[in-house]
C-alpha atoms as a PDB file:
ATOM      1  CA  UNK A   1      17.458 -50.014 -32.205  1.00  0.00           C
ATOM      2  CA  UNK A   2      14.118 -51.605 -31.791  1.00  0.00           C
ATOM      3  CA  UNK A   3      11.030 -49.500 -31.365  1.00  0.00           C
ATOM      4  CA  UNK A   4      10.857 -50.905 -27.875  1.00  0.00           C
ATOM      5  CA  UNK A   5      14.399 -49.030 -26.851  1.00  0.00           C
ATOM      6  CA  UNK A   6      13.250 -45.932 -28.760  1.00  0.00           C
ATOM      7  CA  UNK A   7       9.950 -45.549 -26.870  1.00  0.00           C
ATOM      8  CA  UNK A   8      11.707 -46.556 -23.206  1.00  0.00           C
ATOM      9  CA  UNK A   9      14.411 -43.948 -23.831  1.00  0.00           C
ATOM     10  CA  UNK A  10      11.569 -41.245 -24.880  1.00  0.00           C
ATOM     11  CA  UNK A  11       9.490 -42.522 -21.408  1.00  0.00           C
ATOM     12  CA  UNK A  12      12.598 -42.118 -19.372  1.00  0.00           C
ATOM     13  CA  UNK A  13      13.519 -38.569 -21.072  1.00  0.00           C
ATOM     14  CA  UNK A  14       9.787 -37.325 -20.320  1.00  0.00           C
ATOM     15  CA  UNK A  15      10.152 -38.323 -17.099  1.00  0.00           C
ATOM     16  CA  UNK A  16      13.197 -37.232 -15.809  1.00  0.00           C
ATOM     17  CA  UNK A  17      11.723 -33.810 -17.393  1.00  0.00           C
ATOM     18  CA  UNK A  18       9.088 -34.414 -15.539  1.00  0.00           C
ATOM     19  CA  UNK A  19      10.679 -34.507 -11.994  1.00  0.00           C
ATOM     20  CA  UNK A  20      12.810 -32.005 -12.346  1.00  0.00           C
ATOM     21  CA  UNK A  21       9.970 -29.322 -13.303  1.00  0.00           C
ATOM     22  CA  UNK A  22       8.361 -30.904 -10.626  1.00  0.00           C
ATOM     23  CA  UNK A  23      11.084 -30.116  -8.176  1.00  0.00           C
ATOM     24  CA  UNK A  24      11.332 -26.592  -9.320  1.00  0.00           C
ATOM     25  CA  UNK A  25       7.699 -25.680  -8.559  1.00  0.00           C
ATOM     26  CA  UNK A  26       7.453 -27.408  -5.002  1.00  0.00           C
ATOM     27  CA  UNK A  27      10.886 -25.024  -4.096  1.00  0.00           C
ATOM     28  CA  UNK A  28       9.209 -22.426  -5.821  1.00  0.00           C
ATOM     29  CA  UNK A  29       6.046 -22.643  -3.290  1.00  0.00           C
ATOM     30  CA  UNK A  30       8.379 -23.327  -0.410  1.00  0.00           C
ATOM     31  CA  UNK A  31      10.024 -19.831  -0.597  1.00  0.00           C
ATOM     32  CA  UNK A  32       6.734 -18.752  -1.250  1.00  0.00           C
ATOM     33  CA  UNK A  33       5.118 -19.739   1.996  1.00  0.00           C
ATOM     34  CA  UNK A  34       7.957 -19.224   4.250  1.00  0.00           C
ATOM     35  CA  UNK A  35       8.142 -15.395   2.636  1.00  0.00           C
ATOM     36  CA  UNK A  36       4.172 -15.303   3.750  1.00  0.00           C
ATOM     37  CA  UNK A  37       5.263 -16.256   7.180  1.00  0.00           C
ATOM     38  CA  UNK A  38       7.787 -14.368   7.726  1.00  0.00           C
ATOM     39  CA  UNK A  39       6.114 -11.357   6.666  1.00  0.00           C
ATOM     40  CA  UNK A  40       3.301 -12.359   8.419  1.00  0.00           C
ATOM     41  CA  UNK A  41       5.513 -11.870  11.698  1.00  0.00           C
ATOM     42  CA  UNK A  42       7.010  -9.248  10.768  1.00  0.00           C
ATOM     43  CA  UNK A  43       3.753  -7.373  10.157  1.00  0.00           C
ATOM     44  CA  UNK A  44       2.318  -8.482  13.406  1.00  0.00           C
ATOM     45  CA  UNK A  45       5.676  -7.233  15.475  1.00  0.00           C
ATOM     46  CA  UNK A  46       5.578  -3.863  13.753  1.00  0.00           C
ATOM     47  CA  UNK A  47       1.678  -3.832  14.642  1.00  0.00           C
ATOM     48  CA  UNK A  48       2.502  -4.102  18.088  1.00  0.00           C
ATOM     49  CA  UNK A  49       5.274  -1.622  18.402  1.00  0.00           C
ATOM     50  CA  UNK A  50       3.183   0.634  16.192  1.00  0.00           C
ATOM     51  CA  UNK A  51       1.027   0.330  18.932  1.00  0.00           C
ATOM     52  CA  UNK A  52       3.128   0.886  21.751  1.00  0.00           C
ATOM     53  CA  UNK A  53       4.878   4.436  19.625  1.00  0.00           C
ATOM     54  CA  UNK A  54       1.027   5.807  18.974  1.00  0.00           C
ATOM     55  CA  UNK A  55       0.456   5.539  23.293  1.00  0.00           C
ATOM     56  CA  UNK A  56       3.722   6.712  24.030  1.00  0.00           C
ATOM     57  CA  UNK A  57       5.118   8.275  21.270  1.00  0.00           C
ATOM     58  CA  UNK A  58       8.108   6.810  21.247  1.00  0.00           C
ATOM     59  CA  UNK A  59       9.559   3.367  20.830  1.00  0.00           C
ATOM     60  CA  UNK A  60      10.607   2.694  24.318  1.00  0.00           C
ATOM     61  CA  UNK A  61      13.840   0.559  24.217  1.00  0.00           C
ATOM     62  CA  UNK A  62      13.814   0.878  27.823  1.00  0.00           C
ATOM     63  CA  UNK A  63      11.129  -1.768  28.097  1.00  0.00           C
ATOM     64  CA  UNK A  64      12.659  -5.431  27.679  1.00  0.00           C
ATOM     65  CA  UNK A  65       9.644  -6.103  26.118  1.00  0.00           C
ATOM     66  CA  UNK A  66       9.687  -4.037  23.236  1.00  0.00           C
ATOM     67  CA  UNK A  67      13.590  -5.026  22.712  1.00  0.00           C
ATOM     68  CA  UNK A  68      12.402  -8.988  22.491  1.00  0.00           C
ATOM     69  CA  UNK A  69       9.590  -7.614  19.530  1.00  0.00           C
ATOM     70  CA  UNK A  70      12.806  -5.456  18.172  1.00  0.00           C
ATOM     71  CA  UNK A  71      14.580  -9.116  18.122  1.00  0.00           C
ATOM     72  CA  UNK A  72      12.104 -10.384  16.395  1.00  0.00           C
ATOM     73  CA  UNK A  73      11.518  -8.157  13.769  1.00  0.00           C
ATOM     74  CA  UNK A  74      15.216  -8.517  13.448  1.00  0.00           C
ATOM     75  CA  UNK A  75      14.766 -12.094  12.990  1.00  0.00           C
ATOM     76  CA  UNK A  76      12.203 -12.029   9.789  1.00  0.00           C
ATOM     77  CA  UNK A  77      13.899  -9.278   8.118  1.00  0.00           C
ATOM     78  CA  UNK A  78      16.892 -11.770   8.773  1.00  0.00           C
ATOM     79  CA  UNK A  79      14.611 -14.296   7.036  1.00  0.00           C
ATOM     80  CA  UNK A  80      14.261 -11.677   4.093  1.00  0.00           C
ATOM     81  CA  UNK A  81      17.637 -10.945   3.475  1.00  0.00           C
ATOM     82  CA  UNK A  82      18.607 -14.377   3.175  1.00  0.00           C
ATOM     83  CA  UNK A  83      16.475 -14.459   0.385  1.00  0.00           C
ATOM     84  CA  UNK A  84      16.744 -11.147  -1.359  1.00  0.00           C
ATOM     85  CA  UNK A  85      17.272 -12.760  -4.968  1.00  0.00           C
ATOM     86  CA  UNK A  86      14.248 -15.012  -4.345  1.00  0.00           C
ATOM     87  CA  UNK A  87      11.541 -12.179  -6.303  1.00  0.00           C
ATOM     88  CA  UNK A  88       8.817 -14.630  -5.080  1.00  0.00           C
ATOM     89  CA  UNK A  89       9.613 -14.721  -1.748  1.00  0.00           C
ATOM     90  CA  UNK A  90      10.161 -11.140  -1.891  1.00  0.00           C
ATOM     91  CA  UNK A  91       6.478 -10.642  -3.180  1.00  0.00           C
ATOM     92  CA  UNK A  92       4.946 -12.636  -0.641  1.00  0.00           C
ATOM     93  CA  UNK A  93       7.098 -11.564   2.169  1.00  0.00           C
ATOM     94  CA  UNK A  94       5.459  -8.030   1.197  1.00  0.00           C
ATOM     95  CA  UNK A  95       1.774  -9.917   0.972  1.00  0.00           C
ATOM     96  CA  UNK A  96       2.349 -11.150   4.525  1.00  0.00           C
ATOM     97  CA  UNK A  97       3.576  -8.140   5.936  1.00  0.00           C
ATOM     98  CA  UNK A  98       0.526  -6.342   4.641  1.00  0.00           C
ATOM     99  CA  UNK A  99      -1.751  -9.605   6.685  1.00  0.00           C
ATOM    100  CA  UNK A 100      -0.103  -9.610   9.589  1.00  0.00           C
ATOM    101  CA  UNK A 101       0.243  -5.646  10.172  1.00  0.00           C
ATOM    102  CA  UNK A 102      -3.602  -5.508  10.994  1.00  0.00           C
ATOM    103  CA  UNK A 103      -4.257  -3.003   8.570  1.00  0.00           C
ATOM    104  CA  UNK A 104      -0.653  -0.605   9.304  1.00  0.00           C
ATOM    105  CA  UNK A 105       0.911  -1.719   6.081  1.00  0.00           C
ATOM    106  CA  UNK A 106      -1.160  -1.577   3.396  1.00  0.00           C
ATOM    107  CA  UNK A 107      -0.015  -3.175  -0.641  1.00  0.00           C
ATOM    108  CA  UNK A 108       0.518   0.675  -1.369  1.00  0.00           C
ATOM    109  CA  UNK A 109       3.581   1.076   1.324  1.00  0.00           C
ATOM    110  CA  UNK A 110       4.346  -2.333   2.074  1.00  0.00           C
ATOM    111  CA  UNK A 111       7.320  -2.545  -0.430  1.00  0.00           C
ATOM    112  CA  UNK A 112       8.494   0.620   0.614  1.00  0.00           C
ATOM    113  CA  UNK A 113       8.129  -0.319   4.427  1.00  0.00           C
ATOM    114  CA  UNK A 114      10.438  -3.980   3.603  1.00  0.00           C
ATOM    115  CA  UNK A 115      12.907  -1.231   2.324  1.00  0.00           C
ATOM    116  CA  UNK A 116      12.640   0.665   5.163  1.00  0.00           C
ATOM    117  CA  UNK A 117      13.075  -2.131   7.652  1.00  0.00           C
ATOM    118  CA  UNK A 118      15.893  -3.575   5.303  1.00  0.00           C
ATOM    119  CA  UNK A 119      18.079  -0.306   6.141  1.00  0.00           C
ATOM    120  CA  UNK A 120      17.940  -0.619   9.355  1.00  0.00           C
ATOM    121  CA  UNK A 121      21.200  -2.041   9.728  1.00  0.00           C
ATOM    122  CA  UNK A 122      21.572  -1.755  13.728  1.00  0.00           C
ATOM    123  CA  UNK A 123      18.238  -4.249  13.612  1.00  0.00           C
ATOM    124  CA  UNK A 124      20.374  -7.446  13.739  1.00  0.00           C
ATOM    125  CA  UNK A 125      22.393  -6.337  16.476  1.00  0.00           C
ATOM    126  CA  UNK A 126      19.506  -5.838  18.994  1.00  0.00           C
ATOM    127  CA  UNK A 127      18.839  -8.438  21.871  1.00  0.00           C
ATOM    128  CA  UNK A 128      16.841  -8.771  25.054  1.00  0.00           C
ATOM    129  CA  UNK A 129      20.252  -7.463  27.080  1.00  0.00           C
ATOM    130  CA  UNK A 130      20.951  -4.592  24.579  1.00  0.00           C
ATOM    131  CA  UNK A 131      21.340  -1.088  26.771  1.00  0.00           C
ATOM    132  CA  UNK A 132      18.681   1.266  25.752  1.00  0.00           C
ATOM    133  CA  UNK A 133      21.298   4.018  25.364  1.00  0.00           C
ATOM    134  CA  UNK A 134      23.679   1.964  23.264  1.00  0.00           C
ATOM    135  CA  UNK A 135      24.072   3.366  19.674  1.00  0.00           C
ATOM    136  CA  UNK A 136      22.150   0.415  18.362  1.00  0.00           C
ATOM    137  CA  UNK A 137      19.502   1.105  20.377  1.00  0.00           C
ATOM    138  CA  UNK A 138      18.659   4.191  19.605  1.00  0.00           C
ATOM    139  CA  UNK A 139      19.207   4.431  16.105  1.00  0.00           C
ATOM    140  CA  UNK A 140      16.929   1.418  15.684  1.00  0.00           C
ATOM    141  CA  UNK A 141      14.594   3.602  17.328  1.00  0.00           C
ATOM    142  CA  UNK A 142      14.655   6.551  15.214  1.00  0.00           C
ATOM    143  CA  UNK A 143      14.843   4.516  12.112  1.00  0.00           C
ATOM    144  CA  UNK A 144      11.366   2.750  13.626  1.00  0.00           C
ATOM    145  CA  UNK A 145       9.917   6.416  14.761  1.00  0.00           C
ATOM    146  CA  UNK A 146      10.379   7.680  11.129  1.00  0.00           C
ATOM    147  CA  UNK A 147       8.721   4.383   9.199  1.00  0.00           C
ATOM    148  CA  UNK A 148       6.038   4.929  12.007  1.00  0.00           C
ATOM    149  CA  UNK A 149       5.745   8.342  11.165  1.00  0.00           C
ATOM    150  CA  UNK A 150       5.369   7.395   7.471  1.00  0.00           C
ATOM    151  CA  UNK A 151       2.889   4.677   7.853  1.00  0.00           C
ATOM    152  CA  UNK A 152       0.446   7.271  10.794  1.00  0.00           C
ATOM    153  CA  UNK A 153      -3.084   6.076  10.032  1.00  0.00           C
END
């Protein structure tokens, strides 16, 4: 082999190299972004029912409104557990949970709070039409009254 052939093979080896580290980092900062948003979301939905439970003290599944927020909490901790091997996404789901909860979750409770909302297990099964005395309902809403209770500022 000329020293041509040896220095295009080591060019084509570095490169290939190259990409594929490349490729790994931009995936790496996609999960890391979309676990920002998401928790971002989440934060901001549990803000609002926070909100609504400290008025009322309750979390009124009565009100169509507050099953639609339900819905979408559902929805990012959907997000999450599509993604619970991902420790990045994981991390910064946590970060944006803490952003988006105007100051409810804080970095002290927020992992224990994703825990929380991940054992909720009715959570996916909650819609706009769900009955507020369904099962589903109502154990969604104790299982949101007691993380409330734990995260009282």
């Amino acid at each position: 082999m000329n020293k041509i052939s040896i220095i295009v093979i080591i060019v084509g080896t570095l490169f290939f190299t190259s990409c594929s580290g490349v490729k790994n980092v931009l995936a790496s900062n996609t999960a890391t972004t979309e676990g920002t948003t998401a928790g971002a979301a989440c934060g901001k939905v549990l803000s609002s029912l926070y909100t609504q439970y400290k008025s009322t003290g309750k979390v009124d599944v009565n009100n169509a409104t507050t099953l639609l927020s339900i819905g979408e909490l559902s929805t990012s901790i959907g997000s999450l557990k599509n993604n619970m091997k991902n420790t990045s996404y994981l991390g910064t789901f946590a970060q944006g949970i803490v952003s988006g909860s105007n100051g409810l979750v804080n970095s002290n409770n927020s992992m224990s709070t994703v825990s929380s909302l991940l054992s909720l297990s009715s959570l996916s099964n909650i819609t706009s039409t769900t009955p507020a005395s369904s099962s589903t309902a109502t154990s969604v809403a104790s299982g949101l009254t007691t993380l409330f209770n734990n995260l009282k500022k």
